[in-house]
N, C-alpha and C. Protein backbone atom coordinates (compact mmCIF):
# COMPACT_ATOMS: atom_id res chain seq x y z
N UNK A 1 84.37 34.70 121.09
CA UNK A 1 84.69 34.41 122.47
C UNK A 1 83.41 34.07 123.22
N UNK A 2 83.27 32.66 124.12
CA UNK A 2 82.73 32.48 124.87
C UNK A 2 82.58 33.32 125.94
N UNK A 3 81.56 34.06 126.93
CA UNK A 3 81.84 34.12 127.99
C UNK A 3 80.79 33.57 129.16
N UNK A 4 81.53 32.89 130.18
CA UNK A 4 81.11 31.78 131.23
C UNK A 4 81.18 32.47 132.14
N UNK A 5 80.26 32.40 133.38
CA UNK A 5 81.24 32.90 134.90
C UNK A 5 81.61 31.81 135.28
N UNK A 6 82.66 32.11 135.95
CA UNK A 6 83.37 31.72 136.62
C UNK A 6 83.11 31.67 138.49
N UNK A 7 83.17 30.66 139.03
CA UNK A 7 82.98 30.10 139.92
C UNK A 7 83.91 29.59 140.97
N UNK A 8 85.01 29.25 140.44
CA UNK A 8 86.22 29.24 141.33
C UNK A 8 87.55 29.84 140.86
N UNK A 9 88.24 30.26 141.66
CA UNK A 9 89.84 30.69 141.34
C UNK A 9 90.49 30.20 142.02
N UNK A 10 91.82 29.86 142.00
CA UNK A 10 93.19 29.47 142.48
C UNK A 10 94.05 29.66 142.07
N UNK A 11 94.44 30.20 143.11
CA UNK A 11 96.12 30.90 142.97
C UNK A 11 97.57 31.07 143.73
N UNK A 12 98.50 31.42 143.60
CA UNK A 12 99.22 31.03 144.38
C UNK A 12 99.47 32.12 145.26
N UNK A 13 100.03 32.35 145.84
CA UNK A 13 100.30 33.50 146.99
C UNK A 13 101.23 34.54 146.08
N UNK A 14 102.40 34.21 145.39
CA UNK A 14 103.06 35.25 144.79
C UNK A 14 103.20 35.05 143.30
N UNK A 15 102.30 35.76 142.63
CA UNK A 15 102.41 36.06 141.44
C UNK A 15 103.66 36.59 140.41
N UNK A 16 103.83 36.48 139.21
CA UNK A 16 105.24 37.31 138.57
C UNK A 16 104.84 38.81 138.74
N UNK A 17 103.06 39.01 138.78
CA UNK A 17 103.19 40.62 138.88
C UNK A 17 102.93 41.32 140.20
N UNK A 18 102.68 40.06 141.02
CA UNK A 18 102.50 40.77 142.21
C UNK A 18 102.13 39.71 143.37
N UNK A 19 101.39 39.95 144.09
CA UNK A 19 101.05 38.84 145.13
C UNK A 19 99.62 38.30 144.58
N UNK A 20 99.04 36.82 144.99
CA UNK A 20 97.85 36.55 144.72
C UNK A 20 96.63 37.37 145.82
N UNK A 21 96.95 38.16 146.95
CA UNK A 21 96.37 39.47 147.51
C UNK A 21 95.29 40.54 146.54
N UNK A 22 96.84 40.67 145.57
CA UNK A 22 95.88 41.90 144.41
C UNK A 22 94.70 41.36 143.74
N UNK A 23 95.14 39.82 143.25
CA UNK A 23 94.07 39.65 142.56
C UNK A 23 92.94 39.22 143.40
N UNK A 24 92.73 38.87 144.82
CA UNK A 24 91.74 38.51 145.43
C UNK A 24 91.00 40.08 145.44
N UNK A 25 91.30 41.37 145.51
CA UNK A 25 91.03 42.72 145.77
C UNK A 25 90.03 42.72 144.36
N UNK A 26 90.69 41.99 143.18
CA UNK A 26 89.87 42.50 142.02
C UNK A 26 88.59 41.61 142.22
N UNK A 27 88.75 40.54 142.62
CA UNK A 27 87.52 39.43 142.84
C UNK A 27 86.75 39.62 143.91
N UNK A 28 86.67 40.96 145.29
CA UNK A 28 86.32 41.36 146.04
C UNK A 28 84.73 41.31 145.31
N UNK A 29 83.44 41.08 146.11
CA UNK A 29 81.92 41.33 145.60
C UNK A 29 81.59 40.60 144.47
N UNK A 30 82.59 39.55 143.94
CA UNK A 30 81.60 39.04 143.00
C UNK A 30 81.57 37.35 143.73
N UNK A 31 80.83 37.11 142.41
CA UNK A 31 79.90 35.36 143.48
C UNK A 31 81.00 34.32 142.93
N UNK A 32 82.20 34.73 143.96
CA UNK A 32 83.09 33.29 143.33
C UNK A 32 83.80 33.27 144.52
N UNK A 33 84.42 31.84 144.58
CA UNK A 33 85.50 31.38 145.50
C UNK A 33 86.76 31.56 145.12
N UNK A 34 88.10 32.05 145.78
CA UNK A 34 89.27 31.94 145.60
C UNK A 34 89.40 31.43 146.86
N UNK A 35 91.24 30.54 146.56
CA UNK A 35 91.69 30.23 147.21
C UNK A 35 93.24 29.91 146.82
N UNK A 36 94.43 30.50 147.61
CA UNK A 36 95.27 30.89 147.71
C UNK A 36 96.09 29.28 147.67
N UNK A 37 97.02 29.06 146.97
CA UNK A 37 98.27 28.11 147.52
C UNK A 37 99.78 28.58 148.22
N UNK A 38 99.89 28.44 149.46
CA UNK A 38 100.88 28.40 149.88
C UNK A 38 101.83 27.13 150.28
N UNK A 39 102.78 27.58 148.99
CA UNK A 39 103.89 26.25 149.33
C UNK A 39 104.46 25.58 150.52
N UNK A 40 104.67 24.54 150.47
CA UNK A 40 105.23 24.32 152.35
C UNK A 40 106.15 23.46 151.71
N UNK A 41 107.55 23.10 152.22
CA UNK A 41 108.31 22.03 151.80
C UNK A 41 108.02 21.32 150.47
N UNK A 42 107.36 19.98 150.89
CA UNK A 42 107.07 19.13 149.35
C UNK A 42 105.68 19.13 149.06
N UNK A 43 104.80 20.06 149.79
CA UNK A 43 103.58 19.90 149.83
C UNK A 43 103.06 21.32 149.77
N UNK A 44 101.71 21.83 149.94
CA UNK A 44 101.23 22.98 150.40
C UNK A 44 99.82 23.01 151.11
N UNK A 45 99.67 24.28 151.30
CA UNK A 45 98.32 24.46 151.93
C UNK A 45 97.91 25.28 151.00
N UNK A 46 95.98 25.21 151.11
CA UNK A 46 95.14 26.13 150.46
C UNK A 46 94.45 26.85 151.68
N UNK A 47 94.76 28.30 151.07
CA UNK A 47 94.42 29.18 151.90
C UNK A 47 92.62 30.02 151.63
N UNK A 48 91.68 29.64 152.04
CA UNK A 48 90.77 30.29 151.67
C UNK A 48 90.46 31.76 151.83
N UNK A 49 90.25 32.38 150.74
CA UNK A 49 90.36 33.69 150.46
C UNK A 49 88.97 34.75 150.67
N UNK A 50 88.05 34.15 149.27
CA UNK A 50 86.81 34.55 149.33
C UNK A 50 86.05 32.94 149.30
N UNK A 51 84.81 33.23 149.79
CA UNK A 51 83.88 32.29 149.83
C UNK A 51 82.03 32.46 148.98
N UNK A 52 81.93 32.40 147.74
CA UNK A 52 80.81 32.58 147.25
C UNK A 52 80.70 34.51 147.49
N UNK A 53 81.63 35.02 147.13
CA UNK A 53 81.92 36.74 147.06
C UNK A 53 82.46 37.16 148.09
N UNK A 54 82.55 36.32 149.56
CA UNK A 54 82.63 36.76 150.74
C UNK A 54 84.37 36.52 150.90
N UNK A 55 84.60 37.73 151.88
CA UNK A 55 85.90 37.42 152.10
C UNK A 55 86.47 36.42 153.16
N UNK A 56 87.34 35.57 153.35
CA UNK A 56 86.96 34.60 154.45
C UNK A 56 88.72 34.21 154.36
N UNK A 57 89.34 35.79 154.33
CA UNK A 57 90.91 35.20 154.75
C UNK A 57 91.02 35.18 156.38
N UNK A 58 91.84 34.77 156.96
CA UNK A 58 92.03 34.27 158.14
C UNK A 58 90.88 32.77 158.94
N UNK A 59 90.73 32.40 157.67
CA UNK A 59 89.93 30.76 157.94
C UNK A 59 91.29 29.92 158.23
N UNK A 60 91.15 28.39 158.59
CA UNK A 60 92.14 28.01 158.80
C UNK A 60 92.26 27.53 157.10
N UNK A 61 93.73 27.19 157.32
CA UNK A 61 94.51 26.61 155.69
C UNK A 61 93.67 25.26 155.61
N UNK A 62 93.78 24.72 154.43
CA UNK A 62 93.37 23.28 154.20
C UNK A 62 94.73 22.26 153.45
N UNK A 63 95.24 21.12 154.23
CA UNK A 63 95.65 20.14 153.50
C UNK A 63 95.13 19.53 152.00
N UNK A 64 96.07 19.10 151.76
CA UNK A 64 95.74 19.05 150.23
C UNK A 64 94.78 18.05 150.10
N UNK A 65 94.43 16.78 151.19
CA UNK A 65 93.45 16.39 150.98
C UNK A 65 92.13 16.64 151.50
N UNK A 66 92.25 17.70 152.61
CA UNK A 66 90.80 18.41 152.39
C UNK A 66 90.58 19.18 151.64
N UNK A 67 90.98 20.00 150.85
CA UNK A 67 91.12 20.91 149.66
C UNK A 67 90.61 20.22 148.77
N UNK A 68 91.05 18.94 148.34
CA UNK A 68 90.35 17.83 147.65
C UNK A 68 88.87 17.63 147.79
N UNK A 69 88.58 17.60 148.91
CA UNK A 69 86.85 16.93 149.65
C UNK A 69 86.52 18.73 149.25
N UNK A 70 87.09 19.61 149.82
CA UNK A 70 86.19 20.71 149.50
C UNK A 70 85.92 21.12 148.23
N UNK A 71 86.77 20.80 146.78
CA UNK A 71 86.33 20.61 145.77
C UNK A 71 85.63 20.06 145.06
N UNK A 72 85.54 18.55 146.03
CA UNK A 72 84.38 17.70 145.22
C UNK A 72 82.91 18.54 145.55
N UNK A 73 82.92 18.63 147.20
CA UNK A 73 81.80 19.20 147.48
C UNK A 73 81.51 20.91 146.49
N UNK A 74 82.14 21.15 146.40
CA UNK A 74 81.84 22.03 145.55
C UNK A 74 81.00 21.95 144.29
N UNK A 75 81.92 21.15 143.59
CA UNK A 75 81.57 20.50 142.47
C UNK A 75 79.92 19.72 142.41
N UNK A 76 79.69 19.03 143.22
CA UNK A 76 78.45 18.43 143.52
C UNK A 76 77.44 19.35 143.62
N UNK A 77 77.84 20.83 144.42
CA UNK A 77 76.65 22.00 144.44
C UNK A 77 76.74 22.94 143.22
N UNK A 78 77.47 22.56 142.62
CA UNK A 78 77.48 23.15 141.26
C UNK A 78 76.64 22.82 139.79
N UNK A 79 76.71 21.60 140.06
CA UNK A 79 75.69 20.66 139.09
C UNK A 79 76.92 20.01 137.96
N UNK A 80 76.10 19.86 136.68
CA UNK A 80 76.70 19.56 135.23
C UNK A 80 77.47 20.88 135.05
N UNK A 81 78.21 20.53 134.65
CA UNK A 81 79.38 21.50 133.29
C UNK A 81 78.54 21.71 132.49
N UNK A 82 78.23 22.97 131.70
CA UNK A 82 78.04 22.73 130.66
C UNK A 82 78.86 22.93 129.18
N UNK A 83 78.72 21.98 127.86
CA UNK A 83 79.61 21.22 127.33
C UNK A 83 79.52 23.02 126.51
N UNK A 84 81.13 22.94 126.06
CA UNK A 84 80.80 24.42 125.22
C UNK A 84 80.89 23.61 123.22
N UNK A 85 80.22 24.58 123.12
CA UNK A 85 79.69 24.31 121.62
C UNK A 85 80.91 25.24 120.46
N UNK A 86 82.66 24.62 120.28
CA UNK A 86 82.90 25.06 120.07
C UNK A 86 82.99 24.69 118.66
């Protein structure tokens, strides 16, 4: 087994075992982003959760195409992938 950190999460608001809440509680203090999907009609919003370890629920939601721009930008301060050597 590889192990990588991890850097972003996404999830949805209600899980089969519970709400996506619990699991933001387990991701509480470490150096990663979550962010929540809440369904809307034919579309949804992303709800930002934690921010680089920080908690940052009650930010506003993001449309799916800023959710988009905030991933690229993400991605860009992230650097290269690196390729796994499997």
């Amino acid at each position: 087994m590889i192990a990588r950190p991890i850097n972003l999460v996404l999830s949805n608001t209600h899980l089969p075992d519970g709400t996506g809440f619990d699991l933001l509680m387990a991701l509480a203090g470490l150096p990663v982003s979550a962010f929540l999907c809440l369904p809307v009609e034919n579309s949804c919003f992303w709800l930002p959760a934690i921010d680089a370890g920080k908690e940052c629920l009650g930010m506003p939601a993001l449309r799916p195409s800023e959710f988009a721009s905030t991933l690229e930008k993400m991605a860009r301060h992230l650097g290269p992938i690196p390729q796994a050597n499997w």
